[in-house]
C-alpha atoms as a PDB file:
ATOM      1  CA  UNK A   1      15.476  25.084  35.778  1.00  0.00           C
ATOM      2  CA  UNK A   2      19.112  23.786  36.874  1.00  0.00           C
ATOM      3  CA  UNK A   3      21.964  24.008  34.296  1.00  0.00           C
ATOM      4  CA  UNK A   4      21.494  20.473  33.261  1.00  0.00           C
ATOM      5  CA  UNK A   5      17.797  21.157  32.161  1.00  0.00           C
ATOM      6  CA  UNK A   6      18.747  23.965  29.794  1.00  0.00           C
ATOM      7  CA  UNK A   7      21.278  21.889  27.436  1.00  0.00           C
ATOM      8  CA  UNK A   8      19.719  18.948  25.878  1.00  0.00           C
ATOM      9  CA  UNK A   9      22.289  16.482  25.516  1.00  0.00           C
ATOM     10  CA  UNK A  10      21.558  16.573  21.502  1.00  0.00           C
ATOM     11  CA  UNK A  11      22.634  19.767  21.471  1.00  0.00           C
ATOM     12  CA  UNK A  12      26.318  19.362  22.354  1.00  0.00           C
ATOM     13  CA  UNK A  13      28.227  16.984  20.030  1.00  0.00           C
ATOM     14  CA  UNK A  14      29.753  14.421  22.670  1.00  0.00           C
ATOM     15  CA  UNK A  15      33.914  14.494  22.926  1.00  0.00           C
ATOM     16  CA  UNK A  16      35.124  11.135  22.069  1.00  0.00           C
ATOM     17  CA  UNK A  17      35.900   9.062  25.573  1.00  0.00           C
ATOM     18  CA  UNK A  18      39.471   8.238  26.095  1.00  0.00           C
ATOM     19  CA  UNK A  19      39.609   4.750  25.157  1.00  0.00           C
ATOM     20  CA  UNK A  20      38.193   5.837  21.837  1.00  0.00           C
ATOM     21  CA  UNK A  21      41.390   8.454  21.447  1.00  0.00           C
ATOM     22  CA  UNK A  22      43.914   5.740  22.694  1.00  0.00           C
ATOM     23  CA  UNK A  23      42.187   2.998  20.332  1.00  0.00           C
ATOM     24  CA  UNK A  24      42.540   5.637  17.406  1.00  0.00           C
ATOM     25  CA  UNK A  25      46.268   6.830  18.402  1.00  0.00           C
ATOM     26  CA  UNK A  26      47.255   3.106  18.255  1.00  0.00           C
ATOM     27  CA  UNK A  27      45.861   3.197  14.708  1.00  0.00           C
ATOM     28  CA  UNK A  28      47.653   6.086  13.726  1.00  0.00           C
ATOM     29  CA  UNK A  29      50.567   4.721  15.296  1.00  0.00           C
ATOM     30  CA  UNK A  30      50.092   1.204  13.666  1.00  0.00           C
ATOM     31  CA  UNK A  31      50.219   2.695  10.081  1.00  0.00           C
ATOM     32  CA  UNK A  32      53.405   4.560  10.887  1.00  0.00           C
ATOM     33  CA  UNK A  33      55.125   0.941  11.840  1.00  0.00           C
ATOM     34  CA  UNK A  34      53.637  -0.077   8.666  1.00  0.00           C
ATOM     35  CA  UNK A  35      55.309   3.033   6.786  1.00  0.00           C
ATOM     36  CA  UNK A  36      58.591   2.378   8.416  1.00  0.00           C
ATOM     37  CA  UNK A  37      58.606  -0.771   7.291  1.00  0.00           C
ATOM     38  CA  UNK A  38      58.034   0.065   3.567  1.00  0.00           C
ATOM     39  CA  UNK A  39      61.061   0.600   1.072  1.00  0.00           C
ATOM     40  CA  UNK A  40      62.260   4.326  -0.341  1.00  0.00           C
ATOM     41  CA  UNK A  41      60.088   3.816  -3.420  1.00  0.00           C
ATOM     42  CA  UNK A  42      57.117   2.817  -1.760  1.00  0.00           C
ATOM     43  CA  UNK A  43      57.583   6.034   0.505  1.00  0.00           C
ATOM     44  CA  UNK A  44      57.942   8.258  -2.325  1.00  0.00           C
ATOM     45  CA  UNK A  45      54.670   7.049  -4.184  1.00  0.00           C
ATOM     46  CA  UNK A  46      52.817   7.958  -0.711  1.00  0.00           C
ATOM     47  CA  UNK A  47      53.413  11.800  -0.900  1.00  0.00           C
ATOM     48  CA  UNK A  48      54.065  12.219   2.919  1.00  0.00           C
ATOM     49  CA  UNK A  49      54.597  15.522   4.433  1.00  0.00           C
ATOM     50  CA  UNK A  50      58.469  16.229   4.970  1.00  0.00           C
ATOM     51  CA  UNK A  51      58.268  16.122   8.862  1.00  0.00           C
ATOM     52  CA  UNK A  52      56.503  12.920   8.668  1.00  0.00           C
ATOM     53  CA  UNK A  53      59.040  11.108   5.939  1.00  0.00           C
ATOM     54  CA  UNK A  54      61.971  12.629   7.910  1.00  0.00           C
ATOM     55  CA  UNK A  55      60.573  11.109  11.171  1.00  0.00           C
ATOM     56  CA  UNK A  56      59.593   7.767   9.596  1.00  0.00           C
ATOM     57  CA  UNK A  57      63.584   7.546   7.925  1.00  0.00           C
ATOM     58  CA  UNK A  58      64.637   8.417  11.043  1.00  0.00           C
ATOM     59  CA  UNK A  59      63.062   5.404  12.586  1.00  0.00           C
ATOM     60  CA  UNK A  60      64.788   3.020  10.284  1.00  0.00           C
ATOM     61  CA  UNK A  61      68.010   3.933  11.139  1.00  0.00           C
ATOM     62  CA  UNK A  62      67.035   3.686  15.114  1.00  0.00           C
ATOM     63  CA  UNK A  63      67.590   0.173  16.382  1.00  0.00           C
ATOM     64  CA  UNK A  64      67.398   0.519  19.694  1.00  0.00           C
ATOM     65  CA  UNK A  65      63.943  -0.669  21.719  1.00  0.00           C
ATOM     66  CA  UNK A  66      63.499   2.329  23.469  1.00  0.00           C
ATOM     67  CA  UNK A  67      64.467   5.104  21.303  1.00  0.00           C
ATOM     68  CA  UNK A  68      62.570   3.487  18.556  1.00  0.00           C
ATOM     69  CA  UNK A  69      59.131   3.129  20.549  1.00  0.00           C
ATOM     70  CA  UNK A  70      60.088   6.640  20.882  1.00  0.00           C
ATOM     71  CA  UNK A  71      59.695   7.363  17.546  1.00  0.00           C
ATOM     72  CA  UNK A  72      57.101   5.177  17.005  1.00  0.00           C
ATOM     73  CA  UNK A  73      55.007   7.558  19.531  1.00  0.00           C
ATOM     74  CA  UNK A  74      56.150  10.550  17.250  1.00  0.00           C
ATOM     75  CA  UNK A  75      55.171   9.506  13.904  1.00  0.00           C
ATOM     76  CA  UNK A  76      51.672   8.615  15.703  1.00  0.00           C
ATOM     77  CA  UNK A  77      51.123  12.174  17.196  1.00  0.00           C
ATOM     78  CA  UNK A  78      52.393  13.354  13.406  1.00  0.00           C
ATOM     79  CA  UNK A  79      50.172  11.388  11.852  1.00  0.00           C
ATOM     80  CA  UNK A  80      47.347  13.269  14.008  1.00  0.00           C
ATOM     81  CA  UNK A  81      47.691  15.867  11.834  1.00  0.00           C
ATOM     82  CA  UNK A  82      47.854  14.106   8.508  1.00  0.00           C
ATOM     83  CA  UNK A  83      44.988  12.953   6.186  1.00  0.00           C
ATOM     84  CA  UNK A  84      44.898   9.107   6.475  1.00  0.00           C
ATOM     85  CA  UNK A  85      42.642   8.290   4.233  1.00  0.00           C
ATOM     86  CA  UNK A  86      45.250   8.323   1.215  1.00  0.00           C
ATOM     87  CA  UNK A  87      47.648   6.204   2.982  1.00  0.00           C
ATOM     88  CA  UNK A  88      45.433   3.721   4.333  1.00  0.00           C
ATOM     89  CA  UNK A  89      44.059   3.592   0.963  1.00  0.00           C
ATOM     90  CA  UNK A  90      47.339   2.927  -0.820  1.00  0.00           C
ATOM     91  CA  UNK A  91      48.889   0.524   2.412  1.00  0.00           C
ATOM     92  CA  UNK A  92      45.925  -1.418   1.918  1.00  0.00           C
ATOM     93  CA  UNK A  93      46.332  -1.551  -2.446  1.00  0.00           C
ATOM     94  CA  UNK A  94      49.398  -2.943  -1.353  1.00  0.00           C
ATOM     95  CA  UNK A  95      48.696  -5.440   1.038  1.00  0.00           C
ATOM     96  CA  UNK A  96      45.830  -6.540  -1.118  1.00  0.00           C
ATOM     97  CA  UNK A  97      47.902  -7.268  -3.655  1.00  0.00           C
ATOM     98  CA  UNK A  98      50.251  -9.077  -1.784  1.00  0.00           C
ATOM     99  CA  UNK A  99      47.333 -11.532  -0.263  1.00  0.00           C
ATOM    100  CA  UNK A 100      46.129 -12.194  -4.252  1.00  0.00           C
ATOM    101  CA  UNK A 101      49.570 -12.816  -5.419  1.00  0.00           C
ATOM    102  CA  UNK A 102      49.689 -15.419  -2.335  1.00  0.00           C
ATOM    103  CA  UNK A 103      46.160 -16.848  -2.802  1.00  0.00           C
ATOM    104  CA  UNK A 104      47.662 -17.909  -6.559  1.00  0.00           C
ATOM    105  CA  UNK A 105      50.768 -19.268  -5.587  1.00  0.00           C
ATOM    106  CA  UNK A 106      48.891 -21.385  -2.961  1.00  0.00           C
ATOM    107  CA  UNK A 107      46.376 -22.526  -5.891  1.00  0.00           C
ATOM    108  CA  UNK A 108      49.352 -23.791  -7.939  1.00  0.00           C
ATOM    109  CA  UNK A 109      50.987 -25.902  -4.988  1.00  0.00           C
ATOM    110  CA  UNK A 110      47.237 -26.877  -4.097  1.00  0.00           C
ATOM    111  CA  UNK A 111      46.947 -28.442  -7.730  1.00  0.00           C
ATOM    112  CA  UNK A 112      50.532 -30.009  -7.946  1.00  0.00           C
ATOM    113  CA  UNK A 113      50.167 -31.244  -4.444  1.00  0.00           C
ATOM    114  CA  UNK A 114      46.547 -32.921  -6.005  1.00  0.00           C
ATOM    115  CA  UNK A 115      48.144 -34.077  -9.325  1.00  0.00           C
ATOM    116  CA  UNK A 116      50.801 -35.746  -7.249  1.00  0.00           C
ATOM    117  CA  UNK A 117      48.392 -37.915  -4.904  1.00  0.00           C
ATOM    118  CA  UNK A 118      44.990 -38.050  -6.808  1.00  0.00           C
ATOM    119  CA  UNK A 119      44.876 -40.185  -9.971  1.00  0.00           C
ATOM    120  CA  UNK A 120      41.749 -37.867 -11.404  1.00  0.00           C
ATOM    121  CA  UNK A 121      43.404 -34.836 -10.680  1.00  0.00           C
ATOM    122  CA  UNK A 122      44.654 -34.376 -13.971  1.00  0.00           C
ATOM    123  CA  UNK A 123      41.357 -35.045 -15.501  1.00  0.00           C
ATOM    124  CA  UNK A 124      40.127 -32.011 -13.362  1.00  0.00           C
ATOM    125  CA  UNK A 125      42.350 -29.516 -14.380  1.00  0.00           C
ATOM    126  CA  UNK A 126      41.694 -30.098 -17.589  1.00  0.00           C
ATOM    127  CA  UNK A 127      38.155 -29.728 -17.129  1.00  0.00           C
ATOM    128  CA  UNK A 128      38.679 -26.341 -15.239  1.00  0.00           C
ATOM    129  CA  UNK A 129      41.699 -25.071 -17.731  1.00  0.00           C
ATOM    130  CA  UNK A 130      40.866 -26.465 -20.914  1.00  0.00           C
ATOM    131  CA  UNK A 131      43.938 -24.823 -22.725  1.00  0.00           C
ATOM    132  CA  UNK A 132      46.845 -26.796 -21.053  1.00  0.00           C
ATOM    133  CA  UNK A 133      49.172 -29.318 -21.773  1.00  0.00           C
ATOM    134  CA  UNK A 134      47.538 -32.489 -20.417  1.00  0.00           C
ATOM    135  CA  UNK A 135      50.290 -35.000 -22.035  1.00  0.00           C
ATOM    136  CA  UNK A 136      53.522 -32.557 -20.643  1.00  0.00           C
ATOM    137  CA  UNK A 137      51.578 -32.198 -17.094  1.00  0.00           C
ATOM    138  CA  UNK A 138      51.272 -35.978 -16.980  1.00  0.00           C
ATOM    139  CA  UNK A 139      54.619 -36.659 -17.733  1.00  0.00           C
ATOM    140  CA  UNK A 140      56.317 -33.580 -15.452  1.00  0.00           C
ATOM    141  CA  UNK A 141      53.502 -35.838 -12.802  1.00  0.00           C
ATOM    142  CA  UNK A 142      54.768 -39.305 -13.962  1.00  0.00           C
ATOM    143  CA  UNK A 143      58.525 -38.184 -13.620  1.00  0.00           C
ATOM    144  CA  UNK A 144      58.053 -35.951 -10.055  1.00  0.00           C
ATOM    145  CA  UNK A 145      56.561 -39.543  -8.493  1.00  0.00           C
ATOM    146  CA  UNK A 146      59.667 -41.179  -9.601  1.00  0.00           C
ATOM    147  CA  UNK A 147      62.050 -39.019  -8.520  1.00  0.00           C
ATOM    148  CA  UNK A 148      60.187 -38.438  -5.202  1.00  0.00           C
ATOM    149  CA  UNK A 149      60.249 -42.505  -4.962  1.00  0.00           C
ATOM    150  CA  UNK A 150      63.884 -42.558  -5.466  1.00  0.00           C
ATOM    151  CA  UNK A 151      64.799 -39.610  -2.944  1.00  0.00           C
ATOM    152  CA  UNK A 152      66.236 -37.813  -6.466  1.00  0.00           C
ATOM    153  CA  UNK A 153      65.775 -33.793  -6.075  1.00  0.00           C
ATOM    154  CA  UNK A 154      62.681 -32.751  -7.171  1.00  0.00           C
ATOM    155  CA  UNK A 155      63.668 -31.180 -10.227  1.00  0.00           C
ATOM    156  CA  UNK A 156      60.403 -32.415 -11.923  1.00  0.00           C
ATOM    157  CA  UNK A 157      58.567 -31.642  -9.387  1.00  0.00           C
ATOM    158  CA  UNK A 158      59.734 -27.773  -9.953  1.00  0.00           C
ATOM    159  CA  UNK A 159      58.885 -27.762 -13.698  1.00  0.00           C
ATOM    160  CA  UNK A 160      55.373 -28.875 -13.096  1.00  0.00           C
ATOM    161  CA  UNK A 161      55.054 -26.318 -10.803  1.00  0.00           C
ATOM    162  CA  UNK A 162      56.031 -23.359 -13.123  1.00  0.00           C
ATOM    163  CA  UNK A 163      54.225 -24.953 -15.760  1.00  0.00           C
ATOM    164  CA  UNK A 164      50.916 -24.753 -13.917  1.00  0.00           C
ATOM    165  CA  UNK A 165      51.757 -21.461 -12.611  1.00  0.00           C
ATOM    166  CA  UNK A 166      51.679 -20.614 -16.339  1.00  0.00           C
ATOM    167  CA  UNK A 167      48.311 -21.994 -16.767  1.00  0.00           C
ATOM    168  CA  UNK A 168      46.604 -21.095 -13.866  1.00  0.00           C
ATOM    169  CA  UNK A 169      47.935 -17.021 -14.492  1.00  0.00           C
ATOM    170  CA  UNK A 170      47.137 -17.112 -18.015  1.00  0.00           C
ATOM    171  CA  UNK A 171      43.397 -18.520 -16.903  1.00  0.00           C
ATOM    172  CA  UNK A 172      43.040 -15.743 -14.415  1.00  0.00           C
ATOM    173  CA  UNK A 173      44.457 -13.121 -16.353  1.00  0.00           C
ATOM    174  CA  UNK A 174      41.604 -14.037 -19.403  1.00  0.00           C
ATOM    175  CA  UNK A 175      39.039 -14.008 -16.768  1.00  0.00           C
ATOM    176  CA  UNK A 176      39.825 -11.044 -15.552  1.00  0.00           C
ATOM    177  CA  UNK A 177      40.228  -9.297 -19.617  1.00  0.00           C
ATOM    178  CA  UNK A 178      36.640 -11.021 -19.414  1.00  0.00           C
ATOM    179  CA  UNK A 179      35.234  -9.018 -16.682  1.00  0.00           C
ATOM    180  CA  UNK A 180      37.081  -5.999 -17.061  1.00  0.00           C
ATOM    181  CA  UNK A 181      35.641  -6.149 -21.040  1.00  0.00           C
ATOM    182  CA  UNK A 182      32.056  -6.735 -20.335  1.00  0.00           C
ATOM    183  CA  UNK A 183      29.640  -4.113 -20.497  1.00  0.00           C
ATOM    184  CA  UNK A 184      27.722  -2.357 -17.829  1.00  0.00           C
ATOM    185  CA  UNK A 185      24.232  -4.279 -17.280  1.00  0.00           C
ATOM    186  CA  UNK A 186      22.015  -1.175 -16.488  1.00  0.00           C
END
């Protein structure tokens, strides 16, 4: 029996190939661009070892190419050693929040941009948010088409937006009271 025979290949837990390592230390390196570009307050909410928060505010006050992919490299070998789990976690809290907070404010210039062109838009929005002001929305509506008729600044325009965004955030937040309030279904 050779050498080759004697091992099974189950037996010996397979190093990961090289592409797999570089694929990985782009990751790494990927969430320490993301940490560099985060604020001081952000950085201090994400616990990071000293060596790693000295190297990441040392790359924000690098502005040249090289030197900074430099650095770049360095806070992805120092992440290597790091638990990234935790930050991941948090980077993607944040970025999370920042896609719902979008996803509204593009529901709010969806419906203004609808109230504006469709007639039954307004009878829609009621029927989905039952507590708002149908007479001031058609009004702020009525006045925006003017104005935007007249080339006047769209100063109507503006005040239907906020007062949707009102409405449509006051109907989310109540759904979401709803769901947080309801009760476990076992």
């Amino acid at each position: 029996m050779t050498d080759r025979e004697n091992h099974a290949p189950d037996d010996m837990p397979e190093a990961p190939s090289k592409t797999r390592r570089k694929k990985e230390s782009h990751a790494l390196q990927d969430i320490g661009e993301q940490l560099v570009g985060l604020n001081k307050e952000r950085l201090a909410q994400l616990s990071l070892p000293e060596s790693l928060l000295g190297a990441v505010i040392e790359a924000k006050r690098l502005h040249r190419h090289e030197a900074l992919r430099r650095q770049m490299q360095y806070i992805g070998k120092l992440m290597r050693s790091v638990d990234d789990a935790p930050i991941r976690a948090k980077l993607d809290e944040w970025n999370n929040v920042v896609r719902t907070q979008a996803a509204k404010f593009h529901q709010v210039e969806d419906w203004r941009d609808r109230l504006l062109a469709e007639p039954h838009a307004l009878s829609d929005l009621a029927a989905e948010f039952a507590h708002a002001d149908t007479q001031q929305i058609r009004t702020l509506v009525r006045n925006a088409q003017k104005e935007a008729a007249i080339g006047k600044p769209p100063k109507s325009s503006r005040a239907l937006f906020k007062l949707l965004r009102a409405v449509i955030l006051d109907q989310t937040g109540q759904e979401e009271e709803i769901a947080g309030d309801a009760p476990d279904a076992d």
